[in-house]
C-alpha atoms as a PDB file:
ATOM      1  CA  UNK A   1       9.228  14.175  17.279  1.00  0.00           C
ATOM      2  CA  UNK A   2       8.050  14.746  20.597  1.00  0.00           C
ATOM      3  CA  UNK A   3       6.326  18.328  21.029  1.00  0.00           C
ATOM      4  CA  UNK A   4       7.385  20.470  24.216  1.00  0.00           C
ATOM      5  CA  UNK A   5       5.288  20.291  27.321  1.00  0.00           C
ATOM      6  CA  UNK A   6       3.348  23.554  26.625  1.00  0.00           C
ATOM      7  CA  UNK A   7       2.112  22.271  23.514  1.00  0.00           C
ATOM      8  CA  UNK A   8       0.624  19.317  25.177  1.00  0.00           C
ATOM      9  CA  UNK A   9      -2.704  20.739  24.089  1.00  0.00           C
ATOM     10  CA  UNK A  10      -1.855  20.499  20.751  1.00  0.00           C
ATOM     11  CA  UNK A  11      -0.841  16.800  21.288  1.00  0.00           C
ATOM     12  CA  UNK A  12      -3.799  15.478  22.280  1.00  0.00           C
ATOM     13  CA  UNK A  13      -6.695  16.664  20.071  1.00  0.00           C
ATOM     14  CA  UNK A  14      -6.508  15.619  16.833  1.00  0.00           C
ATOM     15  CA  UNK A  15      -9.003  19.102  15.590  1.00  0.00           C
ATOM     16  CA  UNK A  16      -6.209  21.635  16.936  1.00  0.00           C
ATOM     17  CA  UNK A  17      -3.195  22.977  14.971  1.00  0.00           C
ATOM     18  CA  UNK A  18      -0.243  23.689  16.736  1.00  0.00           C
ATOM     19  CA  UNK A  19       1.371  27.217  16.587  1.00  0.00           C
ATOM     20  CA  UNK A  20       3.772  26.156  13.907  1.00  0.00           C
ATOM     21  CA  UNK A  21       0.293  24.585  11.745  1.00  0.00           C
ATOM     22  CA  UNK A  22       0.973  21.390  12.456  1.00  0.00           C
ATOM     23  CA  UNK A  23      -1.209  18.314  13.681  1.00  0.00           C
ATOM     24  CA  UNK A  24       0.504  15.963  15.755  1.00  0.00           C
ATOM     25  CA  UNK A  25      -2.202  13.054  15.671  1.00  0.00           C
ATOM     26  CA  UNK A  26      -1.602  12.910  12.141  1.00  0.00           C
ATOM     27  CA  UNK A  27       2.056  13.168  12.260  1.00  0.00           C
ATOM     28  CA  UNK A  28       2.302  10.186  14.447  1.00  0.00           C
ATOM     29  CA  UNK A  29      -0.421   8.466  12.449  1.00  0.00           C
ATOM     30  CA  UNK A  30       2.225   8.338   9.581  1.00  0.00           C
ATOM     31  CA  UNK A  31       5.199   7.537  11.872  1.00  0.00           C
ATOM     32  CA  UNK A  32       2.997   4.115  12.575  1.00  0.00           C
ATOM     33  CA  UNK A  33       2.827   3.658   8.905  1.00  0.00           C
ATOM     34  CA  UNK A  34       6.693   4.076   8.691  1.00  0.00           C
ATOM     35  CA  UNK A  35       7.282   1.513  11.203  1.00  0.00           C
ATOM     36  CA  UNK A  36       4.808  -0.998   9.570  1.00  0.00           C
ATOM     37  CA  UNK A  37       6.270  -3.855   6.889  1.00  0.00           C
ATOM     38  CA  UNK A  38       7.472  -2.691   3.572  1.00  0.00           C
ATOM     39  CA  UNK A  39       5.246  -2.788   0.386  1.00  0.00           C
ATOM     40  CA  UNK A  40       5.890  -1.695  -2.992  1.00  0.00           C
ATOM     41  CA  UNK A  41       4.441  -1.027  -6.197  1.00  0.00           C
ATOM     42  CA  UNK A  42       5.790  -0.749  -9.853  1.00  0.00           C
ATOM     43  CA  UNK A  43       3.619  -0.333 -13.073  1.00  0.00           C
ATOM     44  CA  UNK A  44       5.362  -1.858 -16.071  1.00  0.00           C
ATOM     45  CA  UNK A  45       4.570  -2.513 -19.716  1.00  0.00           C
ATOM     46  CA  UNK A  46       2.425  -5.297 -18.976  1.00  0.00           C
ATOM     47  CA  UNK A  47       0.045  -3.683 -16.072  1.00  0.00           C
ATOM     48  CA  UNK A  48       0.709  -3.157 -12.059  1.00  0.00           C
ATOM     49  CA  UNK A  49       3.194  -5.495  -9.316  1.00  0.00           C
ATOM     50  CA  UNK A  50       2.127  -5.133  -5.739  1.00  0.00           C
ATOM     51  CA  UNK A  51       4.944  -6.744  -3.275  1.00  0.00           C
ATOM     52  CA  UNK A  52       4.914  -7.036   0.402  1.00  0.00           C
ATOM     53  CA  UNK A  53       7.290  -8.136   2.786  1.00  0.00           C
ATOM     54  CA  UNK A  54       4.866  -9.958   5.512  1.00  0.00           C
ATOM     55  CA  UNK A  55       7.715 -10.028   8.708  1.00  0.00           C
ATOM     56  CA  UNK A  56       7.117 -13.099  10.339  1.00  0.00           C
ATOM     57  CA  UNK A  57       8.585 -11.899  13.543  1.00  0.00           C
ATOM     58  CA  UNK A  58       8.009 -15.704  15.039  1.00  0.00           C
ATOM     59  CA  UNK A  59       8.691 -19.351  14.115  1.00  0.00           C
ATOM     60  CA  UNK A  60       5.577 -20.227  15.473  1.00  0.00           C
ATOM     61  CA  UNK A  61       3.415 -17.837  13.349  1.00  0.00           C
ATOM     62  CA  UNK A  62       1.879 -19.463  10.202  1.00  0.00           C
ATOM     63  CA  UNK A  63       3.082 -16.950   7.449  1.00  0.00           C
ATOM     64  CA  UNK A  64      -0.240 -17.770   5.487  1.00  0.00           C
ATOM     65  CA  UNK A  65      -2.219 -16.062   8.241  1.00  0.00           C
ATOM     66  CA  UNK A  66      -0.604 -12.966   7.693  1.00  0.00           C
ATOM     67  CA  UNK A  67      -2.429 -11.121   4.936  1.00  0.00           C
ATOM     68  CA  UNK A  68      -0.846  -7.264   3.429  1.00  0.00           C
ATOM     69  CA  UNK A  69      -2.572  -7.873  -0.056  1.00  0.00           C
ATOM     70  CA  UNK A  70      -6.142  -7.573  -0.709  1.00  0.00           C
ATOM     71  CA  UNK A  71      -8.149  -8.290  -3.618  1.00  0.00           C
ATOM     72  CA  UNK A  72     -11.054  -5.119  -3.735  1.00  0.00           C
ATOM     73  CA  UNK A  73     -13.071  -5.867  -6.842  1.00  0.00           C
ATOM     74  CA  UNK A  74     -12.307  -8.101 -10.375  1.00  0.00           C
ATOM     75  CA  UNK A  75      -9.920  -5.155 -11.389  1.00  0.00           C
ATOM     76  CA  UNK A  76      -8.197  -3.626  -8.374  1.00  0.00           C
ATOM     77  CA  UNK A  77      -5.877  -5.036  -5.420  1.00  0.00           C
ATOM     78  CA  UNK A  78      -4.076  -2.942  -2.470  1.00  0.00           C
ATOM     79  CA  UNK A  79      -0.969  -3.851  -1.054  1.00  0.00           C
ATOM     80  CA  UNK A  80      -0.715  -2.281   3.255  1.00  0.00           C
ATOM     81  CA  UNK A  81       1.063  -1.366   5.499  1.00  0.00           C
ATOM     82  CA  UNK A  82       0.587   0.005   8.738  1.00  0.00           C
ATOM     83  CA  UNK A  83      -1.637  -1.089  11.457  1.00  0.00           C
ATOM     84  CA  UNK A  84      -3.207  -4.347  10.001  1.00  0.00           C
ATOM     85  CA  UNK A  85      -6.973  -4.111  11.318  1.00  0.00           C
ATOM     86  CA  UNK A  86      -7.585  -0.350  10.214  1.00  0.00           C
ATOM     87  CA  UNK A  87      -6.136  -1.456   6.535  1.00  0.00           C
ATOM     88  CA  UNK A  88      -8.977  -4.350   6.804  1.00  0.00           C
ATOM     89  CA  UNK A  89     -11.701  -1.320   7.414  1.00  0.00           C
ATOM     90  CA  UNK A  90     -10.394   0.596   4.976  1.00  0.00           C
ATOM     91  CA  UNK A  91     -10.654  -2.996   2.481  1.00  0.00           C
ATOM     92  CA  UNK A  92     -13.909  -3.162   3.472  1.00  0.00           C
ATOM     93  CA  UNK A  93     -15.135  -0.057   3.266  1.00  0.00           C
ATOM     94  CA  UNK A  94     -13.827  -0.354  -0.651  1.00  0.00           C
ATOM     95  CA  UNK A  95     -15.193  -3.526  -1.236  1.00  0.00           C
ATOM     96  CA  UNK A  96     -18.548  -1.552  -0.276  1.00  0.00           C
ATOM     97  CA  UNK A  97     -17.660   1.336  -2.628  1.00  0.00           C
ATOM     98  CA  UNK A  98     -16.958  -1.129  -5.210  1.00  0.00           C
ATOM     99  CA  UNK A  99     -20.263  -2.776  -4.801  1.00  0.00           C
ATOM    100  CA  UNK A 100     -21.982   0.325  -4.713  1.00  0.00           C
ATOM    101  CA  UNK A 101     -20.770   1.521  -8.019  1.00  0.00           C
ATOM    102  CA  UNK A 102     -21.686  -2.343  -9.606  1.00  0.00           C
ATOM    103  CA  UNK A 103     -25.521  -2.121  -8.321  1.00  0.00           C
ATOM    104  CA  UNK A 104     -25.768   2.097  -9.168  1.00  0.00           C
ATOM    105  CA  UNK A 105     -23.998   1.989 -12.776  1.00  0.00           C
ATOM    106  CA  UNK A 106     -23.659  -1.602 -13.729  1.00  0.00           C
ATOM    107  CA  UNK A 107     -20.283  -0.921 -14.705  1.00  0.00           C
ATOM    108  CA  UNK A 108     -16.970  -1.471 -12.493  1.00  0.00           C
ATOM    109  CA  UNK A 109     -15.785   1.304 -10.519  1.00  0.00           C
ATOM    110  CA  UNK A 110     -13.074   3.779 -11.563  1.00  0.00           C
ATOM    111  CA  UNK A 111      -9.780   3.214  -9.834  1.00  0.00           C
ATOM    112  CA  UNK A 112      -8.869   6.576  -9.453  1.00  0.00           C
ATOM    113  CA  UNK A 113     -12.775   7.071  -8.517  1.00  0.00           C
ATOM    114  CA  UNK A 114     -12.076   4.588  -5.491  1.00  0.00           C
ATOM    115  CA  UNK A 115      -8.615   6.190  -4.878  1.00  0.00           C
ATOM    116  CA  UNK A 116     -10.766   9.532  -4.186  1.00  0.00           C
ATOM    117  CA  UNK A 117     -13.430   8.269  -2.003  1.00  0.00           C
ATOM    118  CA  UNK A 118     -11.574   6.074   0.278  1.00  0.00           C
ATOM    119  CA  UNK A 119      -8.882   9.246   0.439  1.00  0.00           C
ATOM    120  CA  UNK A 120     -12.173  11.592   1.409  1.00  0.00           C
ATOM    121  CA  UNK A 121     -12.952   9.155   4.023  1.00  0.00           C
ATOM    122  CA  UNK A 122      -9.171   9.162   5.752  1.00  0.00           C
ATOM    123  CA  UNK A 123      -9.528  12.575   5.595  1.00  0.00           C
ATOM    124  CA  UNK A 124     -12.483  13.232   7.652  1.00  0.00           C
ATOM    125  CA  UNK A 125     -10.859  10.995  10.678  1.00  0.00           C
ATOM    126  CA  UNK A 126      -8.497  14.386  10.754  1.00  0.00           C
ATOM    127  CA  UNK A 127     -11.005  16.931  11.222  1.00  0.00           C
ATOM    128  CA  UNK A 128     -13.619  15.312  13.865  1.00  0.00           C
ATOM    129  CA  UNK A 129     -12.941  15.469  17.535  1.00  0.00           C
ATOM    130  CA  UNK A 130     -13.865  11.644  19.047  1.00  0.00           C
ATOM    131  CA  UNK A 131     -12.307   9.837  16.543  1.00  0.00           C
ATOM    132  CA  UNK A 132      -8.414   8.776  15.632  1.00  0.00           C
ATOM    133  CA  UNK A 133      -6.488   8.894  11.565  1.00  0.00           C
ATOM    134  CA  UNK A 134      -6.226   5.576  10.348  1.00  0.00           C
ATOM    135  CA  UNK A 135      -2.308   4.337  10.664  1.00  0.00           C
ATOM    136  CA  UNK A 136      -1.995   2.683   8.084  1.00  0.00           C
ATOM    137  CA  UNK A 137      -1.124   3.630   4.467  1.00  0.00           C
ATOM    138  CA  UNK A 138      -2.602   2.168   1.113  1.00  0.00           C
ATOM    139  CA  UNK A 139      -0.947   1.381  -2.640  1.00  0.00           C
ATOM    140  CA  UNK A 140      -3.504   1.332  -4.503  1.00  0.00           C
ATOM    141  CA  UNK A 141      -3.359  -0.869  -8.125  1.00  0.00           C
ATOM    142  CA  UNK A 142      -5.735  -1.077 -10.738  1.00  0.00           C
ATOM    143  CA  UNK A 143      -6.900  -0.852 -14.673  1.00  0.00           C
ATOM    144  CA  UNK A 144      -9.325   1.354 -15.672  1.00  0.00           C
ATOM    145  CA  UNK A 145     -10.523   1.857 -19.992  1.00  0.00           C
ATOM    146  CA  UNK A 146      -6.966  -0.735 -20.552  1.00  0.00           C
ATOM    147  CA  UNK A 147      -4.836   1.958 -18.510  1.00  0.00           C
ATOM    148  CA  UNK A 148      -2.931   0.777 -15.338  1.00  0.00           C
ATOM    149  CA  UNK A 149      -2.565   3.060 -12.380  1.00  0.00           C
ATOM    150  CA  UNK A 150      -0.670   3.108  -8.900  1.00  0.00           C
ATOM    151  CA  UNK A 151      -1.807   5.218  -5.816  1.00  0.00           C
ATOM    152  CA  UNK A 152      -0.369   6.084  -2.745  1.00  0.00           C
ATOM    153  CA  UNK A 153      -3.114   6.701  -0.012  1.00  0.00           C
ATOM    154  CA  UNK A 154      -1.856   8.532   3.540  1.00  0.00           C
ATOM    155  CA  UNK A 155      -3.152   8.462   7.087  1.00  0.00           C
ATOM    156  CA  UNK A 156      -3.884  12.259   5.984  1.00  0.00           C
ATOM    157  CA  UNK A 157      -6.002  11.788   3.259  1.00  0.00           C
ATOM    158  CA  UNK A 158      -3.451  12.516   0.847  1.00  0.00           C
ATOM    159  CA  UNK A 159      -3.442  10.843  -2.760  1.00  0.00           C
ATOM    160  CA  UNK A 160      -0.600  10.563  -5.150  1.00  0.00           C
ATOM    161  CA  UNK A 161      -0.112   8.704  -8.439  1.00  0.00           C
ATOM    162  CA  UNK A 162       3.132   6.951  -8.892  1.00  0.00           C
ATOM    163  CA  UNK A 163       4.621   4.519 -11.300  1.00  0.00           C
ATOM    164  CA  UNK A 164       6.740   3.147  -8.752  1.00  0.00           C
ATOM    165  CA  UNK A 165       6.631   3.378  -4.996  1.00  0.00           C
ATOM    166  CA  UNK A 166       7.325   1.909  -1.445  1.00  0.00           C
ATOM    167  CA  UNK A 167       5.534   2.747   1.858  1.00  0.00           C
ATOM    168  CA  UNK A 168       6.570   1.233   5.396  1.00  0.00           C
ATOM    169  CA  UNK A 169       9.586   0.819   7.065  1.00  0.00           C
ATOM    170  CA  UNK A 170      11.939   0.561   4.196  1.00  0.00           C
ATOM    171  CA  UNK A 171      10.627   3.207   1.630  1.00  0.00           C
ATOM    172  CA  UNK A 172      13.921   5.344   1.538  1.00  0.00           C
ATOM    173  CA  UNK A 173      15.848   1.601   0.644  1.00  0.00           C
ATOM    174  CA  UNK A 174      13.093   1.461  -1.833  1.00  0.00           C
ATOM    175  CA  UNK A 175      12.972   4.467  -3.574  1.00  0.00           C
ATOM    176  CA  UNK A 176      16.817   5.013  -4.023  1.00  0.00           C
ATOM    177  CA  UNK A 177      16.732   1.245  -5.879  1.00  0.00           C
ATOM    178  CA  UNK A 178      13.538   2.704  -7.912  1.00  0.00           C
ATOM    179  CA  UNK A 179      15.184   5.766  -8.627  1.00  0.00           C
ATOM    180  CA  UNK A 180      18.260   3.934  -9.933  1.00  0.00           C
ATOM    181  CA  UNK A 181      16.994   1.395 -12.017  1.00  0.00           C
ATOM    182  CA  UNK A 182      13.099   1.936 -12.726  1.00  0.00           C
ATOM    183  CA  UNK A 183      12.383   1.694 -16.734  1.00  0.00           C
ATOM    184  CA  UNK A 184       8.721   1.923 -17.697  1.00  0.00           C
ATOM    185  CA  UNK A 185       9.830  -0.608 -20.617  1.00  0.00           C
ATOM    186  CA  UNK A 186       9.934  -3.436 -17.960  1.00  0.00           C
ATOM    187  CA  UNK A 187       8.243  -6.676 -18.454  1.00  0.00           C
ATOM    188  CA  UNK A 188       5.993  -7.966 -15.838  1.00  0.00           C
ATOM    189  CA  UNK A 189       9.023 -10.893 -14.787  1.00  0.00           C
ATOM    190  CA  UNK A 190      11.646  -7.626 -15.130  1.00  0.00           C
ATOM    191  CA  UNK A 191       9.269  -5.492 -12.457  1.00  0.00           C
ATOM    192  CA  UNK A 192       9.064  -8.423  -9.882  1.00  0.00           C
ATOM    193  CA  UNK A 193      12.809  -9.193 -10.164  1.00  0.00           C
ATOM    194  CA  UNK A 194      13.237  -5.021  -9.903  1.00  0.00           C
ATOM    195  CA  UNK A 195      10.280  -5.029  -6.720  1.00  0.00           C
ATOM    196  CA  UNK A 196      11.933  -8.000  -5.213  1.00  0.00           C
ATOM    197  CA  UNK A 197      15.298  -6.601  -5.523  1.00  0.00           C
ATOM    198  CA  UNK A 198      13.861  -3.389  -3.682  1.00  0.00           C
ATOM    199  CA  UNK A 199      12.639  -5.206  -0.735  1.00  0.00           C
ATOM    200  CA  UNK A 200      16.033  -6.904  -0.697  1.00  0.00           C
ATOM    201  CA  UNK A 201      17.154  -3.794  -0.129  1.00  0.00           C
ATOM    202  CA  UNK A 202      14.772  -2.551   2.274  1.00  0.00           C
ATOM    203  CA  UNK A 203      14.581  -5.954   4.976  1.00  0.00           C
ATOM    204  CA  UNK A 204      18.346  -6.263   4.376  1.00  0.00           C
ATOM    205  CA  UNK A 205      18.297  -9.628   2.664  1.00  0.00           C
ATOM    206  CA  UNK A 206      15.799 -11.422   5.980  1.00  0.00           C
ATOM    207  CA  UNK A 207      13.247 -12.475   3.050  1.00  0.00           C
ATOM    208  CA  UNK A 208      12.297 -15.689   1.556  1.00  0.00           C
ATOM    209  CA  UNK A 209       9.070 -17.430  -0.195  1.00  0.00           C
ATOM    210  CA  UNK A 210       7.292 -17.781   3.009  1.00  0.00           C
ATOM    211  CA  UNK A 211       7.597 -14.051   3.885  1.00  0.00           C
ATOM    212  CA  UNK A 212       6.896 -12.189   0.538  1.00  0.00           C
ATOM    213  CA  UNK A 213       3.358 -11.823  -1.511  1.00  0.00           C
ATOM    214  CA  UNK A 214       3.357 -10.754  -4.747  1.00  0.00           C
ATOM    215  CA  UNK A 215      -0.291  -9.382  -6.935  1.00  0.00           C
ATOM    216  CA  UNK A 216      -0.780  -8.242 -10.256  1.00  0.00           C
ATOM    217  CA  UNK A 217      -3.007  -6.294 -12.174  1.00  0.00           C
ATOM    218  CA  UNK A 218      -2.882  -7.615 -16.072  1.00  0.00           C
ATOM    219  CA  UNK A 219      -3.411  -5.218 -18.359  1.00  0.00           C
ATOM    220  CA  UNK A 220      -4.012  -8.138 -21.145  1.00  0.00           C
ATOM    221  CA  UNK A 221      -6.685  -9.770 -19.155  1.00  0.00           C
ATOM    222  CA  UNK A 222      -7.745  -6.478 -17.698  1.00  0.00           C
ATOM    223  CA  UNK A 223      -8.139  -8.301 -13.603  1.00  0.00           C
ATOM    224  CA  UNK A 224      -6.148  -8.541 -10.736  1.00  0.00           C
ATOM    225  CA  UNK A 225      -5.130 -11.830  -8.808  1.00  0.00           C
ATOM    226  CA  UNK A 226      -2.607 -12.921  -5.688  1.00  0.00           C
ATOM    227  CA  UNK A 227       0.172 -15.408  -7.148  1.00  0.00           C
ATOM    228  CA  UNK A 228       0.304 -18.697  -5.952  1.00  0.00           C
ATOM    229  CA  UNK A 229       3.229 -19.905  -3.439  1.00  0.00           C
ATOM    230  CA  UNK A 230       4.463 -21.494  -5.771  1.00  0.00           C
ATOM    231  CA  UNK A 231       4.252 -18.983  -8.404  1.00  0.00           C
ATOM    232  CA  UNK A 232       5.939 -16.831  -5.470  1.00  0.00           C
ATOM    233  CA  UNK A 233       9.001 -19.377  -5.175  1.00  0.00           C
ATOM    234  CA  UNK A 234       9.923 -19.468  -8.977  1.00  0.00           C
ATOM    235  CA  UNK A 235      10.256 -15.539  -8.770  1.00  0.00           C
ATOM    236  CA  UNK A 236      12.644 -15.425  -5.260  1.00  0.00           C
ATOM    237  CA  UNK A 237      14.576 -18.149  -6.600  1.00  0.00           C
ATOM    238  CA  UNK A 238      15.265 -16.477  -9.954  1.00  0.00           C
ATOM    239  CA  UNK A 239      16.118 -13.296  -8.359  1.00  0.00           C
ATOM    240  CA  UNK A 240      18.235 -15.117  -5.801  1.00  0.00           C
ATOM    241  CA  UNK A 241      19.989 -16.819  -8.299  1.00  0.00           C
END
């Protein structure tokens, strides 16, 4: 998608539209989310899955340095992918929100509430000369009043609900296994298996325990929490199996 060299212009400020309404700073914003590791999300009968594929593109690299989930308050986790250290802003800018809400209300934040604000944020990074979008793309997981929900969060600003998604380099692998075989019925064991199977299909079969994370939101004890490595292993080895 490179433009022509008379629309150059265009190109190179992010507060221009091209002819043909389009802005290419944004555009290539998402392309850097499409090229970033694959992450996906399912909601099931028992609350939210968030699973990344961490690429460990080295044998040197310890794969517990690498970090794509991120717990934001007792109740909500995201999963990234993208450029790492503009997902760790955007974590700690909802972390903050979070916080906020805790001190102003003494009551947890919405999850569609943070959804919102961190998408307003993104959003102003396209309208502002001086500044670059973020390139990086958020799934958002969370319970709010015993319900579950699953964003999607673009460079763009944009902010869609799903019940099962993928975002990086393997979201049309993803998405064709969701769309085959998604059932909202699904346990919480049946949605990893499903999630794991999905990145299967995305990394063509280079996972294994050391390169996958796995949260959950519970909609029983109404919080989110990273699985163990261990907890990790039991689940690649049953779907392997």
């Amino acid at each position: 998608m490179q433009p022509q060299p008379n629309q150059m212009g265009y190109d190179r400020a992010i507060t221009v539209f091209s002819p043909d309404g389009r802005l290419y700073q944004v555009e290539y914003a998402r392309e850097a989310v499409k090229r970033g590791t694959t992450a996906v999300g399912i909601k099931c009968k028992e609350g939210v899955v968030l699973i990344v594929d961490k690429r460990v593109s080295s044998k040197l690299l310890e794969p517990s340095s690498i970090e794509k989930i991120f717990q934001i308050d007792a109740h909500i986790g995201v999963a990234s992918s993208g450029l790492v250290g503009d997902a760790r802003a955007l974590v700690d800018r909802a972390r903050i929100e979070a916080q906020i809400n805790r001190v102003s209300y003494d009551e947890a934040i919405d999850v569609e509430t943070l959804a919102k604000k961190l998408c307003d944020h993104m959003q102003t990074y396209t309208q502002f000369g001086g500044a670059r979008p973020y390139g990086t793309a958020l799934l958002i997981a969370g319970i709010a009043d015993g319900t579950c929900h699953l964003f999607e969060t673009d460079p763009s600003g944009t902010l869609l609900e799903y019940k099962a998604t993928g975002i990086g380099i393997g979201r049309p692998a993803v998405m064709k296994v969701f769309e085959e075989e998604y059932d909202e019925e699904h346990s919480c064991k049946k949605a990893i298996l499903l999630g794991l199977k999905a990145l299967h299909a995305a990394t063509e079969g280079k996972f294994d325990v050391n390169t996958v994370e796995i949260g959950l939101v519970s909609n029983q004890a109404g919080t989110f929490r990273k699985m163990e490595p261990e907890e990790v292993a039991v689940c690649v080895e049953e779907f392997e199996q």
